[in-house]
N, C-alpha and C. Protein backbone atom coordinates (compact mmCIF):
# COMPACT_ATOMS: atom_id res chain seq x y z
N UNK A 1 0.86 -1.19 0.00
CA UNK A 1 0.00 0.00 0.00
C UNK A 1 0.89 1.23 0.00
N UNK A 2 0.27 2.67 -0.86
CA UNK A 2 1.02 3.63 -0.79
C UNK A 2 1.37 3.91 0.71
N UNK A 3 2.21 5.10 0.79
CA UNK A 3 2.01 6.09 2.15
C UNK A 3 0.40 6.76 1.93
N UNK A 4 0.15 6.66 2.97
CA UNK A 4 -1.12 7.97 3.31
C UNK A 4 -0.92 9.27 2.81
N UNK A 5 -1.82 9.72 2.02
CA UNK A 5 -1.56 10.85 1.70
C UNK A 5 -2.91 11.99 1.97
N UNK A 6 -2.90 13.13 2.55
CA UNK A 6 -3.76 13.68 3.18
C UNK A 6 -4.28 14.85 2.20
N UNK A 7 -3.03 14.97 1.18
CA UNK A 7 -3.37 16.13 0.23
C UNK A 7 -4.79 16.15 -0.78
N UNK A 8 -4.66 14.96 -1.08
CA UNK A 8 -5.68 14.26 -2.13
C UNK A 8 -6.91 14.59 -1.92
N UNK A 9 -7.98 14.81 -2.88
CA UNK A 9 -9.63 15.24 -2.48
C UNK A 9 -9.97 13.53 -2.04
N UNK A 10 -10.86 13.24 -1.06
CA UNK A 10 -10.98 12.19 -0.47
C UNK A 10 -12.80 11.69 -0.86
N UNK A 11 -13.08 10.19 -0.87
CA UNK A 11 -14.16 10.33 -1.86
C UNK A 11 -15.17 10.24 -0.19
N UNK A 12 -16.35 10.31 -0.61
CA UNK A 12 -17.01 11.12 -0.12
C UNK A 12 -18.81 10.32 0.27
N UNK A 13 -19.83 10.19 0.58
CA UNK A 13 -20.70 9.40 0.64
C UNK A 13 -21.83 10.31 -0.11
N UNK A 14 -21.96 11.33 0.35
CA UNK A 14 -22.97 12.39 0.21
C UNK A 14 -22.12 13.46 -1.35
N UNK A 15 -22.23 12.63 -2.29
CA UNK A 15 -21.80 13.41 -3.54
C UNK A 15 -22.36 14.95 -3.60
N UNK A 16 -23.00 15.07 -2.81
CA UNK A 16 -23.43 16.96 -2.88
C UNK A 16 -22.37 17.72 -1.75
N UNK A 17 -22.30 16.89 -0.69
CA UNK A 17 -21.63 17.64 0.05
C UNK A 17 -19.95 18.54 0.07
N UNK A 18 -19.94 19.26 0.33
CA UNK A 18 -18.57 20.03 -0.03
C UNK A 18 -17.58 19.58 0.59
N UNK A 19 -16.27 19.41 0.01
CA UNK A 19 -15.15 17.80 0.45
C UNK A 19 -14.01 19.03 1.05
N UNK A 20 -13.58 19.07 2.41
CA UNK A 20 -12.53 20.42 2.67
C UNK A 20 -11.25 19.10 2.98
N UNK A 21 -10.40 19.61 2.04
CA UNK A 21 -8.73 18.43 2.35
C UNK A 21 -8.21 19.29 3.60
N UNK A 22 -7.11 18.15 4.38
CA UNK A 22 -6.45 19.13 5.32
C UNK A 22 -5.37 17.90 5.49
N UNK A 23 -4.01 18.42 5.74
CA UNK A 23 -2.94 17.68 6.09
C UNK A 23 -2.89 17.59 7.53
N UNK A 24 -2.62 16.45 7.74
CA UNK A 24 -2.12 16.02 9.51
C UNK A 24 -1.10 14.97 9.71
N UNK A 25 -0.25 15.16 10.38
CA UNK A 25 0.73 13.81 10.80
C UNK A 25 0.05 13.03 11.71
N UNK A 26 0.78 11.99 11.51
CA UNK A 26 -0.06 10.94 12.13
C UNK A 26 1.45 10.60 12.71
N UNK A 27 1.35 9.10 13.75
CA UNK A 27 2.21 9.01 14.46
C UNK A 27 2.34 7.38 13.67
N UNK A 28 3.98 7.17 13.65
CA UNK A 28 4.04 5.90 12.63
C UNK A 28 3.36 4.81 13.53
N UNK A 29 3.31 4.55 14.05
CA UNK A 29 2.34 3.33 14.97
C UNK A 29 0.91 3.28 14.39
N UNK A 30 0.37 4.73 14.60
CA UNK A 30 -0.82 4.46 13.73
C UNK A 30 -1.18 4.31 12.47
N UNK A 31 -0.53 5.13 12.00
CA UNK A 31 -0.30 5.20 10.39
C UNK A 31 -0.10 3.30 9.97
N UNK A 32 1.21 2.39 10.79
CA UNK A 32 1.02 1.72 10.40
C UNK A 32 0.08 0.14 10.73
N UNK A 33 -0.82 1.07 11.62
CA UNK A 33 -1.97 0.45 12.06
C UNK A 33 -3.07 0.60 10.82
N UNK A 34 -3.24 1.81 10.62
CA UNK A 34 -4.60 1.58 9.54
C UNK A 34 -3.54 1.33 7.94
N UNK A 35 -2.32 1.20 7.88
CA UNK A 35 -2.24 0.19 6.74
C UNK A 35 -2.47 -1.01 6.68
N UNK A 36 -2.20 -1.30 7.90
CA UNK A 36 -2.65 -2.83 8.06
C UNK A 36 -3.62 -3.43 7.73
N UNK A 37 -5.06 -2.44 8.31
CA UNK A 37 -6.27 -2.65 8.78
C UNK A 37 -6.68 -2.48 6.97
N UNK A 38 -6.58 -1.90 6.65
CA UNK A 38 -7.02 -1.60 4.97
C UNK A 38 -6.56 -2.42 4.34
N UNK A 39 -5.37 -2.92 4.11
CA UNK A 39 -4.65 -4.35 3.81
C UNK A 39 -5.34 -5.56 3.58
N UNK A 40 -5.97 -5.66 5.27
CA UNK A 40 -7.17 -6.47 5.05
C UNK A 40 -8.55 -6.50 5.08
N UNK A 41 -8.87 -5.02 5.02
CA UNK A 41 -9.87 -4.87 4.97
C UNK A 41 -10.23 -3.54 3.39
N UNK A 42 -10.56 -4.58 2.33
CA UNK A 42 -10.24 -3.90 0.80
C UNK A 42 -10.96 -2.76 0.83
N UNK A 43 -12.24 -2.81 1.66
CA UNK A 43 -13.56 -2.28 1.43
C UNK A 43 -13.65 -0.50 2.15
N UNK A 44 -12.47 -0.35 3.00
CA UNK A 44 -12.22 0.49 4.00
C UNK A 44 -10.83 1.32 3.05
N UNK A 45 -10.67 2.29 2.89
CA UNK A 45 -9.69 3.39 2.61
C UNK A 45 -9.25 4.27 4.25
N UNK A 46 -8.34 5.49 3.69
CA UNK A 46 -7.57 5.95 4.74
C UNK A 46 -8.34 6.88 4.92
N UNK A 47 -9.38 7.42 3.80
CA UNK A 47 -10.51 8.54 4.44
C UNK A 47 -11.80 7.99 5.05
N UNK A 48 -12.27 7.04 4.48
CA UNK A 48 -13.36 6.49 5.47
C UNK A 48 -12.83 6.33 6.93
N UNK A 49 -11.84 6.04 7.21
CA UNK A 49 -11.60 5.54 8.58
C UNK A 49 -11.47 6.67 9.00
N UNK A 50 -10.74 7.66 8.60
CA UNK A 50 -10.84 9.07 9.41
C UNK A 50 -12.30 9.66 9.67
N UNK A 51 -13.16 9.46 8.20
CA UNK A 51 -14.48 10.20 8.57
C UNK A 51 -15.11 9.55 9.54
N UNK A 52 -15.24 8.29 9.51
CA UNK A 52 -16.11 7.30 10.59
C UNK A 52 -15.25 7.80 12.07
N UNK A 53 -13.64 7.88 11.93
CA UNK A 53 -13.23 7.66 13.28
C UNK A 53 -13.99 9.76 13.85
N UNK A 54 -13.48 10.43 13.19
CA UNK A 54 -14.02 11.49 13.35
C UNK A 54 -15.45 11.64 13.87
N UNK A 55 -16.26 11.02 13.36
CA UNK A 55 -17.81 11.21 13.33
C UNK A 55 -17.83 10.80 14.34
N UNK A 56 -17.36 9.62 14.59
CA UNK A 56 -17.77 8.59 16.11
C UNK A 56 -17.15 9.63 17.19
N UNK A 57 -15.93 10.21 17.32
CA UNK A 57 -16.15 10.57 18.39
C UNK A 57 -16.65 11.65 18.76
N UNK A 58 -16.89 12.72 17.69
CA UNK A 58 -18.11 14.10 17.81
C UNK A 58 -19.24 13.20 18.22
N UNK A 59 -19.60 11.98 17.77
CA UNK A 59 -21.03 11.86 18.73
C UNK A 59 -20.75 11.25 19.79
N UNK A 60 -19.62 10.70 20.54
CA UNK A 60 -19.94 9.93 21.32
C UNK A 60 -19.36 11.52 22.74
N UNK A 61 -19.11 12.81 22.12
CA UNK A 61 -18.50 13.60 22.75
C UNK A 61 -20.41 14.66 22.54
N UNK A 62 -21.26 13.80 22.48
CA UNK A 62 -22.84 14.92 22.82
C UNK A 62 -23.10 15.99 21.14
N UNK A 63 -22.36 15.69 20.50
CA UNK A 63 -22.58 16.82 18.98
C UNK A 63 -23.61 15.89 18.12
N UNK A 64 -24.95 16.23 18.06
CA UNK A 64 -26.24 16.03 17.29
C UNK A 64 -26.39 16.49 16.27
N UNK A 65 -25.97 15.67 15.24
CA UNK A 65 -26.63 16.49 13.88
C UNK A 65 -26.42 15.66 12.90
N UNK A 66 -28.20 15.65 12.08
CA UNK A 66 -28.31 14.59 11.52
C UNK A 66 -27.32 14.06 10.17
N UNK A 67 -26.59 14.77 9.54
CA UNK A 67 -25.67 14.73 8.38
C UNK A 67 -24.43 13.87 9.13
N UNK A 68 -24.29 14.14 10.52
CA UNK A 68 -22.94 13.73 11.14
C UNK A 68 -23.24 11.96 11.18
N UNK A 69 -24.53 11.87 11.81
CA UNK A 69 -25.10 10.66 12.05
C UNK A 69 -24.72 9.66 10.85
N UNK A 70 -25.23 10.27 9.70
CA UNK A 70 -25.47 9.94 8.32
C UNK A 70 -23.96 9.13 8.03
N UNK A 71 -23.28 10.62 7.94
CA UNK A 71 -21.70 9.95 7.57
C UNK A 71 -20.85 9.31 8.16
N UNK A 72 -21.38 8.71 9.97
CA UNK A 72 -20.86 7.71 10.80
C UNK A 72 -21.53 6.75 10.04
N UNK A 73 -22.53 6.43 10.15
CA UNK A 73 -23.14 5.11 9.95
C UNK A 73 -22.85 4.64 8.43
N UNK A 74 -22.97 6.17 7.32
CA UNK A 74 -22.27 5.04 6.34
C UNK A 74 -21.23 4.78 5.64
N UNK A 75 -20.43 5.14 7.13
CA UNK A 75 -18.96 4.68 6.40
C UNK A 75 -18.84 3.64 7.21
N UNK A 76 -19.44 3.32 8.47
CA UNK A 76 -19.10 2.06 9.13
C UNK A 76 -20.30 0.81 8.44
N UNK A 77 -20.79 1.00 8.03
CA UNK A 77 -21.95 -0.29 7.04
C UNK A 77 -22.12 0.19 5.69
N UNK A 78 -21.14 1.02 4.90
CA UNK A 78 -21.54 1.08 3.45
C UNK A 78 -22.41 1.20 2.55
N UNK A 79 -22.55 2.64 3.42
CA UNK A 79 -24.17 3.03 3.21
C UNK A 79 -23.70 4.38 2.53
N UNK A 80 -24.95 4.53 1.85
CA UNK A 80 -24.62 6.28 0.81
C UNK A 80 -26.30 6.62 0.82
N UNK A 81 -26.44 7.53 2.08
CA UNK A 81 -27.61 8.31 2.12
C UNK A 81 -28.08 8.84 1.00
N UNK A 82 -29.01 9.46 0.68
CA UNK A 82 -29.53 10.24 -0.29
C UNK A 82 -30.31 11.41 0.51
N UNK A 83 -30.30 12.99 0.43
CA UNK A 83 -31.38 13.61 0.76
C UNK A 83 -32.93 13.16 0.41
């Protein structure tokens, strides 16, 4: 698998919604944790896991809102809402 790359427009569930890139280091432990995890898991990329890991913890930190909901749940069951 490549390196992670953060620059890249990242694909997205909600094709209307507006996609904002942003660079971050990651720490090599993790980094080479979710290569792993993608390795064997084909179905999962390096932006789903950020959006799902992101989403999950804005909700599990009390932040309500139904778009957030949307893009936890379907990046963790492979789901693509529709308005």
């Amino acid at each position: 698998m490549q390196e992670l790359n953060y620059d890249e427009n990242s694909k997205i569930l909600n094709h209307n919604a507006e996609v904002i890139s942003f660079k971050c280091e990651l720490q090599e432990n993790l980094q080479k944790a979710m290569k792993e995890f993608v390795e064997e898991h084909p179905n999962w990329d390096q932006y789903r896991i950020l959006q799902a890991a992101i989403a999950g913890f804005l909700m599990q930190k009390g932040f309500q809102n139904r778009d957030l909901t949307r893009l936890y749940i379907g990046n963790m069951f492979s789901m693509n809402f529709k308005d």
